[in-house]
C-alpha atoms as a PDB file:
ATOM      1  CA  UNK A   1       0.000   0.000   0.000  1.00  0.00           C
ATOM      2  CA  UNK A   2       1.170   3.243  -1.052  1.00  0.00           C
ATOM      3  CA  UNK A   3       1.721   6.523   1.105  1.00  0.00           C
ATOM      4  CA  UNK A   4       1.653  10.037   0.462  1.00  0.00           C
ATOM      5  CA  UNK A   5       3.933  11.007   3.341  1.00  0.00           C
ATOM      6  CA  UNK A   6       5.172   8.975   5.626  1.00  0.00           C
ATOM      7  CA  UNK A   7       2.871   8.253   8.518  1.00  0.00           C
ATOM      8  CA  UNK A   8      -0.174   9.347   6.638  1.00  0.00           C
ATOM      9  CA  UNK A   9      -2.625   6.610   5.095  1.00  0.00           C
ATOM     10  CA  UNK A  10      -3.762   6.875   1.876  1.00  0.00           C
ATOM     11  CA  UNK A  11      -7.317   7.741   0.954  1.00  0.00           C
ATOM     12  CA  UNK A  12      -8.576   3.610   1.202  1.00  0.00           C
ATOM     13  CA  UNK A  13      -7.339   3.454   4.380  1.00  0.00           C
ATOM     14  CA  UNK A  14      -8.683   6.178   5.475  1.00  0.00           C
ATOM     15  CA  UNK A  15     -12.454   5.361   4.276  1.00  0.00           C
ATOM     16  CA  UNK A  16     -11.286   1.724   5.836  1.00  0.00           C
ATOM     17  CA  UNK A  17     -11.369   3.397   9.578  1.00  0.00           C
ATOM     18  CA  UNK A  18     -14.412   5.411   8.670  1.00  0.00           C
ATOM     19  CA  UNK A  19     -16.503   2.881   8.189  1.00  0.00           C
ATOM     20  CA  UNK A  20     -14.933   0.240  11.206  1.00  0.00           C
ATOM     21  CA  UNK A  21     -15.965   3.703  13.350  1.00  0.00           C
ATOM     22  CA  UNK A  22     -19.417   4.236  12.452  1.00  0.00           C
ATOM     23  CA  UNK A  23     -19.914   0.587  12.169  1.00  0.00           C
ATOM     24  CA  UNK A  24     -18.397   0.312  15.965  1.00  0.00           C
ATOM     25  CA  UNK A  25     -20.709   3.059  16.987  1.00  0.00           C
ATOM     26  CA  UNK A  26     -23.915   1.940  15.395  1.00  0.00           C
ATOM     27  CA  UNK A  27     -22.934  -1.811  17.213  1.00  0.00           C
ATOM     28  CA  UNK A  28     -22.526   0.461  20.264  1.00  0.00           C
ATOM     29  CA  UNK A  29     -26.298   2.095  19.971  1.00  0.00           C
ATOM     30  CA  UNK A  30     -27.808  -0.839  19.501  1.00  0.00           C
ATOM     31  CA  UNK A  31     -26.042  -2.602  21.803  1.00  0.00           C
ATOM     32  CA  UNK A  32     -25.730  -0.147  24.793  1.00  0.00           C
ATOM     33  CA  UNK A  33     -28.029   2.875  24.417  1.00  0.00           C
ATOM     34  CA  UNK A  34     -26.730   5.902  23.554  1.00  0.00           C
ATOM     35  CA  UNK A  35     -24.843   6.076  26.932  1.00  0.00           C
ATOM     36  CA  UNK A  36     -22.677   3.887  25.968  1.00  0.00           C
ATOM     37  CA  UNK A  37     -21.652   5.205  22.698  1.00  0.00           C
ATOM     38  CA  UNK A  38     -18.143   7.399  24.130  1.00  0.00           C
ATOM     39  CA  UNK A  39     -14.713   7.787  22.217  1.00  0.00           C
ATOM     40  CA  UNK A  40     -12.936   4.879  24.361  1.00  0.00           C
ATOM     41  CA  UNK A  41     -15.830   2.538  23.534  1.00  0.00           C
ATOM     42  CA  UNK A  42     -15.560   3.011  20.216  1.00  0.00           C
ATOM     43  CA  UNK A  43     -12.157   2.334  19.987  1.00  0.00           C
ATOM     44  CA  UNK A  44     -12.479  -0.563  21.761  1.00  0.00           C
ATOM     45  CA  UNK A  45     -15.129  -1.991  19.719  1.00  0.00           C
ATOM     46  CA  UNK A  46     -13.677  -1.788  16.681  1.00  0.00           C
ATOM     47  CA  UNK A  47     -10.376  -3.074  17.634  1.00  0.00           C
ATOM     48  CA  UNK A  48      -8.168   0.384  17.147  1.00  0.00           C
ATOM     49  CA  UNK A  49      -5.970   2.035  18.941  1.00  0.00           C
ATOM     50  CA  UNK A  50      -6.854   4.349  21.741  1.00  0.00           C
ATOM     51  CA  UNK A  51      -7.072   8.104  20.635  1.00  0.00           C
ATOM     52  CA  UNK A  52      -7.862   6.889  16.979  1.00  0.00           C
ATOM     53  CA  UNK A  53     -11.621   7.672  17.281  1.00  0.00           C
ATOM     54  CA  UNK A  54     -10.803  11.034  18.902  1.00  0.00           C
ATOM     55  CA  UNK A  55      -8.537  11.907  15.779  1.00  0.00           C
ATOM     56  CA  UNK A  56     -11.037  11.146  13.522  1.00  0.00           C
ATOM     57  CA  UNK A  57     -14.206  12.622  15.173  1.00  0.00           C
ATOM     58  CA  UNK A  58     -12.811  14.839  18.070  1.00  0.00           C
ATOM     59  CA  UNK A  59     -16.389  15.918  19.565  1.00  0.00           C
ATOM     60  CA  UNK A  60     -19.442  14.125  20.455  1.00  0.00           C
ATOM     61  CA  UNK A  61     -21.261  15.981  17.846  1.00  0.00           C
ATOM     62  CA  UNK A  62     -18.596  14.975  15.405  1.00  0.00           C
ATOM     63  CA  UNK A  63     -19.085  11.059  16.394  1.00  0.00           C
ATOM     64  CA  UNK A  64     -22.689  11.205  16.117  1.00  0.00           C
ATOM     65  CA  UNK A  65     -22.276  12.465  12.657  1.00  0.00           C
ATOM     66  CA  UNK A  66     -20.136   9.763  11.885  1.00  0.00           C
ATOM     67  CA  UNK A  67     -22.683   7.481  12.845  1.00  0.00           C
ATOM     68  CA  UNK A  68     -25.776   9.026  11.044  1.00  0.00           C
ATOM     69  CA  UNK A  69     -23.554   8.821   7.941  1.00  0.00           C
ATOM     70  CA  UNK A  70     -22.557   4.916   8.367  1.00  0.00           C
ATOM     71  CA  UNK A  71     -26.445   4.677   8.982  1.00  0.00           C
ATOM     72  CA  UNK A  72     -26.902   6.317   5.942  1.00  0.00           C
ATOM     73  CA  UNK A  73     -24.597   4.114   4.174  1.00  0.00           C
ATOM     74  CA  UNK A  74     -25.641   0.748   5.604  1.00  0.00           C
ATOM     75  CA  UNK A  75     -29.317   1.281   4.849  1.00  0.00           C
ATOM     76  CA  UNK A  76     -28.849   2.300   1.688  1.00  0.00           C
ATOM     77  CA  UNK A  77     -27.281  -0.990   1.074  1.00  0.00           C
ATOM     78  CA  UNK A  78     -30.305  -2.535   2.183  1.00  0.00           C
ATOM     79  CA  UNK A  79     -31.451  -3.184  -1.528  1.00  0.00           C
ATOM     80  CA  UNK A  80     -28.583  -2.776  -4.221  1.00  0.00           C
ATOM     81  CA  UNK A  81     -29.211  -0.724  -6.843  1.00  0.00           C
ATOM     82  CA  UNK A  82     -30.372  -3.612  -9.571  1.00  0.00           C
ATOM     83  CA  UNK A  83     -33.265  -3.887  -7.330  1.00  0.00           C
ATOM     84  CA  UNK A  84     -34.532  -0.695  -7.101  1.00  0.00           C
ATOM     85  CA  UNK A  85     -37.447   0.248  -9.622  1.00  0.00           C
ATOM     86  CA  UNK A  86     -37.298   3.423 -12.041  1.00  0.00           C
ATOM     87  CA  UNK A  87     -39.854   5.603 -12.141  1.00  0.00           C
ATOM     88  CA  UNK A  88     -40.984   4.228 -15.168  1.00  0.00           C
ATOM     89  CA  UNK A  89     -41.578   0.853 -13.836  1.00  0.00           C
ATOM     90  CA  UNK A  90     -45.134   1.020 -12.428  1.00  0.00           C
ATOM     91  CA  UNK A  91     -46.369   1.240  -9.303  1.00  0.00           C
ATOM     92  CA  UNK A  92     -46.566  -2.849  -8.940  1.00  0.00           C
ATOM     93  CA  UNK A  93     -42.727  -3.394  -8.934  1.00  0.00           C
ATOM     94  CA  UNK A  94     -42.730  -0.039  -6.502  1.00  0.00           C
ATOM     95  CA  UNK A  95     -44.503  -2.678  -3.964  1.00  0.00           C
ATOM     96  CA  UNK A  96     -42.356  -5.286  -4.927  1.00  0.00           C
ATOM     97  CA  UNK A  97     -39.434  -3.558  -4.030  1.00  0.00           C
ATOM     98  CA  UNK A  98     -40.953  -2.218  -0.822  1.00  0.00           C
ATOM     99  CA  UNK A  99     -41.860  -5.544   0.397  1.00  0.00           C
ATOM    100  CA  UNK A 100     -38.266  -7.144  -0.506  1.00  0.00           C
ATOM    101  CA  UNK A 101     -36.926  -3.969   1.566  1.00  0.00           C
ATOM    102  CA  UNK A 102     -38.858  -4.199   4.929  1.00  0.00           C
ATOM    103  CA  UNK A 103     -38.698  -7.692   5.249  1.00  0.00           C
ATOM    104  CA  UNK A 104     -35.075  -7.486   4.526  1.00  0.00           C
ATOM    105  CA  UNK A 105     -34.991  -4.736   7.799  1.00  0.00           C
ATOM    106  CA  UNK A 106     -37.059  -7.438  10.162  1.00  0.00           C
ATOM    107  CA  UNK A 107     -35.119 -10.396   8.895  1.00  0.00           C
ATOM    108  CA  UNK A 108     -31.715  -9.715   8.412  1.00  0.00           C
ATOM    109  CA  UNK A 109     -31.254  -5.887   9.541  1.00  0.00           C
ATOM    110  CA  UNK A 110     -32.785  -5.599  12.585  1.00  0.00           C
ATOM    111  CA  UNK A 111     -29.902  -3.842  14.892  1.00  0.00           C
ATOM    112  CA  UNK A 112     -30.109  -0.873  11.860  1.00  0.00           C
ATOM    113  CA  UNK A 113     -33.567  -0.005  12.908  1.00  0.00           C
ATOM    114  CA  UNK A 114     -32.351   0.050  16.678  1.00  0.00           C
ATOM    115  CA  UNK A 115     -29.879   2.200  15.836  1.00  0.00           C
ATOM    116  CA  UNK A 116     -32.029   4.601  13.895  1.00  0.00           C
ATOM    117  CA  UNK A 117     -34.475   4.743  16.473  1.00  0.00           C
ATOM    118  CA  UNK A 118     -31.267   5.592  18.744  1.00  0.00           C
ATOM    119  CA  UNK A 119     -30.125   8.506  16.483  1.00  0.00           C
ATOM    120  CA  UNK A 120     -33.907   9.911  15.742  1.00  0.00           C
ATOM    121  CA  UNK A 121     -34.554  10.261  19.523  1.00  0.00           C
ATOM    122  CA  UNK A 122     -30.777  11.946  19.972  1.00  0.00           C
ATOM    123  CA  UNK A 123     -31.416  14.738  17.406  1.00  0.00           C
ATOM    124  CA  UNK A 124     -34.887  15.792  18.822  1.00  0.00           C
ATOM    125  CA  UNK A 125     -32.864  16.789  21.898  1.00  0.00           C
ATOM    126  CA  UNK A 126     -29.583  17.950  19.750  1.00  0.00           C
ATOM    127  CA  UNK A 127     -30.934  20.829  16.824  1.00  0.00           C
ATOM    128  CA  UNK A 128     -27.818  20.481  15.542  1.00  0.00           C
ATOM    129  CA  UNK A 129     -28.014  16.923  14.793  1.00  0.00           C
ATOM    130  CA  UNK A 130     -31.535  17.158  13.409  1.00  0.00           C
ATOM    131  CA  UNK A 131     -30.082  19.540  10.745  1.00  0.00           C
ATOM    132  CA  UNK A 132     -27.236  16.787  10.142  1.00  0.00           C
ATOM    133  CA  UNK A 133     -29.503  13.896  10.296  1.00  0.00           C
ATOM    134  CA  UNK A 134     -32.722  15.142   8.776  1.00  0.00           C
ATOM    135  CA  UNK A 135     -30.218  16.394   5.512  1.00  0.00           C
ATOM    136  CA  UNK A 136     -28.823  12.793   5.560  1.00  0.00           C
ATOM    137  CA  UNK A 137     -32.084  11.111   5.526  1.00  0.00           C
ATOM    138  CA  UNK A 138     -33.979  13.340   2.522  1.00  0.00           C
ATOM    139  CA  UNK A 139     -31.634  11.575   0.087  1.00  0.00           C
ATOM    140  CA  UNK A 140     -34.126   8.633   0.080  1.00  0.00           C
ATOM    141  CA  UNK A 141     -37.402  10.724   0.031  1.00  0.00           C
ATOM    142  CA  UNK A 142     -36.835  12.012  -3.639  1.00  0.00           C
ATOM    143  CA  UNK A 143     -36.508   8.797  -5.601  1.00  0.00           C
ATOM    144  CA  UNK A 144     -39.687   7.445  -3.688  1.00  0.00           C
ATOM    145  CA  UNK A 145     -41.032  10.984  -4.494  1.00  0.00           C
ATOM    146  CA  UNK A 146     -40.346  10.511  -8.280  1.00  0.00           C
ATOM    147  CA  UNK A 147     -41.675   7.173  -8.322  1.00  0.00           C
ATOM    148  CA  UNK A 148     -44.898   7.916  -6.649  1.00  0.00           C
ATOM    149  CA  UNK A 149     -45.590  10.530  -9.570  1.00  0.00           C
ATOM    150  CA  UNK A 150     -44.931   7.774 -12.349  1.00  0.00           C
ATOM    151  CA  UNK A 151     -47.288   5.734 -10.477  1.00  0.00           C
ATOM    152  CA  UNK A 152     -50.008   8.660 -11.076  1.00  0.00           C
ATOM    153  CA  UNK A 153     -50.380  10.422  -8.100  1.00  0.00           C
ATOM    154  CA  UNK A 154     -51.379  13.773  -8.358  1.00  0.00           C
ATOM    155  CA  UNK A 155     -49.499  14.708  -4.912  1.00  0.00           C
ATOM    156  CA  UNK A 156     -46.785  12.159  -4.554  1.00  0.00           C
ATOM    157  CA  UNK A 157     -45.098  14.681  -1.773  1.00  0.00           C
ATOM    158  CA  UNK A 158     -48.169  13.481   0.236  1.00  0.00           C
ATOM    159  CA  UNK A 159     -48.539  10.070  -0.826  1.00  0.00           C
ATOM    160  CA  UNK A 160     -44.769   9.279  -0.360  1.00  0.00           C
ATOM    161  CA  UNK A 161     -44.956  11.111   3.223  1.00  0.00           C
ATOM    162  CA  UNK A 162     -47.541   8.365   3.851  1.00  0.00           C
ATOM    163  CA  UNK A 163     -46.049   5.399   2.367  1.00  0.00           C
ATOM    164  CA  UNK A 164     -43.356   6.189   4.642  1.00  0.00           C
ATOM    165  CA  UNK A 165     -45.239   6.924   7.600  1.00  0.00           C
ATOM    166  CA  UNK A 166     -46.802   3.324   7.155  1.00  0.00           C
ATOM    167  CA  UNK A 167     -43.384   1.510   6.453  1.00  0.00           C
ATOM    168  CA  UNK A 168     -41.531   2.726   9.375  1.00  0.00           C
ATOM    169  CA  UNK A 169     -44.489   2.247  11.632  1.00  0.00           C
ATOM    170  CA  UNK A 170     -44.997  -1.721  10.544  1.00  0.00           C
ATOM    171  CA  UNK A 171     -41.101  -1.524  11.065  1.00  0.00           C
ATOM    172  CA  UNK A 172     -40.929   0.064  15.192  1.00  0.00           C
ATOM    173  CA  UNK A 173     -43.930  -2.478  15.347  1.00  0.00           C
ATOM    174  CA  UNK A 174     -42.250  -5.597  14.333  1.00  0.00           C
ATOM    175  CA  UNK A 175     -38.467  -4.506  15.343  1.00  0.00           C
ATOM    176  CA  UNK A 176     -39.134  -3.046  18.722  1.00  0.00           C
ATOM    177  CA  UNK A 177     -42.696  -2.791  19.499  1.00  0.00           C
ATOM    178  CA  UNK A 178     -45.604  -5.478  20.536  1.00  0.00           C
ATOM    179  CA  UNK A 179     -45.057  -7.025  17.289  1.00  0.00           C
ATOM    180  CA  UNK A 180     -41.480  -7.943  17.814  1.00  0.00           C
ATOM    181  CA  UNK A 181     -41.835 -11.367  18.143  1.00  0.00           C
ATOM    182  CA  UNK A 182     -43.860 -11.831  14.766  1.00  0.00           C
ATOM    183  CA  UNK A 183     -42.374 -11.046  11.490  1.00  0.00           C
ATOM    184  CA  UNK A 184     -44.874 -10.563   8.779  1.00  0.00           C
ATOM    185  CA  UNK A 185     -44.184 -12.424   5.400  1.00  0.00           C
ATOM    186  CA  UNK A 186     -42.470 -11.150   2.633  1.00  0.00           C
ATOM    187  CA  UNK A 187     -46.048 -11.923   0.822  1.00  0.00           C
ATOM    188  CA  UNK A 188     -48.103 -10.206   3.945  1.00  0.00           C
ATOM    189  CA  UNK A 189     -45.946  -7.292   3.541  1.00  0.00           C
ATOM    190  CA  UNK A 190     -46.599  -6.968   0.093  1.00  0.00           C
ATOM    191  CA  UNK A 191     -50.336  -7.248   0.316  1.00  0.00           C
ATOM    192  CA  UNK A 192     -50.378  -4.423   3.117  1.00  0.00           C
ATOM    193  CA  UNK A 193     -48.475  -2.186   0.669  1.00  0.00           C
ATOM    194  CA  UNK A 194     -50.534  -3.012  -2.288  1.00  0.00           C
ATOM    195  CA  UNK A 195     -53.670  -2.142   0.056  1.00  0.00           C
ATOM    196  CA  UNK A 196     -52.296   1.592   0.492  1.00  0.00           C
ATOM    197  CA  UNK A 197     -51.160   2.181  -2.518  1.00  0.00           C
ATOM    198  CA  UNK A 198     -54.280   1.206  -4.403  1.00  0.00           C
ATOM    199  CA  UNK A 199     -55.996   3.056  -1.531  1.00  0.00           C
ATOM    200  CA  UNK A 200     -54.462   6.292  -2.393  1.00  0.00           C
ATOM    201  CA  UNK A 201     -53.768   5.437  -6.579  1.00  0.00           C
ATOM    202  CA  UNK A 202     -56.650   3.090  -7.537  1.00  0.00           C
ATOM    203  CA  UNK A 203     -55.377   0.532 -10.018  1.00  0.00           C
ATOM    204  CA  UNK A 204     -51.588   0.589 -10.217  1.00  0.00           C
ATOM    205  CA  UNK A 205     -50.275   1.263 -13.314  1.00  0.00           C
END
């Protein structure tokens, strides 16, 4: 591996430690509340040196940054890009994909919810988080936006602000609500989107 200067990672390794942090802090959230989530942990947790999560994000603010943007990362991640619908698909492979997502989250992603939930509730006491983590989490409202317009609605800011709504609510229910211990069905999913949508659309296109 090549070096710049000596001492000083290149750009890979850099992104490397990026990502073991915000992974190490996300494990943190979910696994010890937002308490837990301090420098030292971190460090520990991801298996680097002590100071090296101090160097890279020197205040709390900084860390919790870090985290909303591994968040960001992760989730998006969630469904690789092949599966995701254009706008010009129709609304039915809009459910499809919406159903393969959430039960994706309750199967096999569970601790990212947790750790969402963790970072919501932190910026409603932090403003300056809420800028940082509300900016981060638009970047998945306008594709579901565009796509809710090619299905035909005639306010797809509203009808996406709904489908949303309904998503993350089944999700808190089934990840860490009184539906925890009952995963709905890829198929169950599906029908409960199709309900809405044709609710608010009619046919789908």
């Amino acid at each position: 591996m090549t070096r710049t200067t000596a001492g000083t990672p290149t750009p890979e390794t850099a992104v490397s430690r990026a990502a073991r942090i915000g992974d190490a802090a996300l494990a943190l959230l979910v696994e010890r509340g937002m308490r837990g989530l301090t420098h030292r942990a971190v460090d520990e947790r991801a298996g680097l040196p002590q100071g090296s999560t101090s160097n890279h994000a020197r205040t709390r603010q900084a860390l919790l940054e870090t985290a909303v943007r591994r968040q960001v990362q992760r989730e998006a991640e969630v469904l690789t890009p092949h599966e995701l619908p254009g706008p010009e698909s129709g609304g039915d492979a809009l459910v499809d994909a919406l159903a393969l997502a959430l039960h994706r989250y309750l199967t096999d992603h569970r601790s990212l919810l947790v750790s969402r939930y963790e970072l919501a509730l932190e910026a409603t006491r932090r403003p300056e988080l809420r800028t940082f983590f509300d900016s981060a989490g638009s970047t998945f409202h306008a594709p579901l936006i565009a796509m809710m317009a090619a299905a035909g609605s005639a306010e797809p800011e509203r009808h996406a602000l709904s489908l949303i709504a309904w998503s993350e609510g089944v999700m808190f229910s089934c990840a860490a609500g009184s539906f925890h211990a009952a995963v709905p069905s890829r198929t169950e999913l599906r029908t409960g989107i199709d309900e809405l949508m044709r609710g608010m659309l009619g046919d789908l296109a």
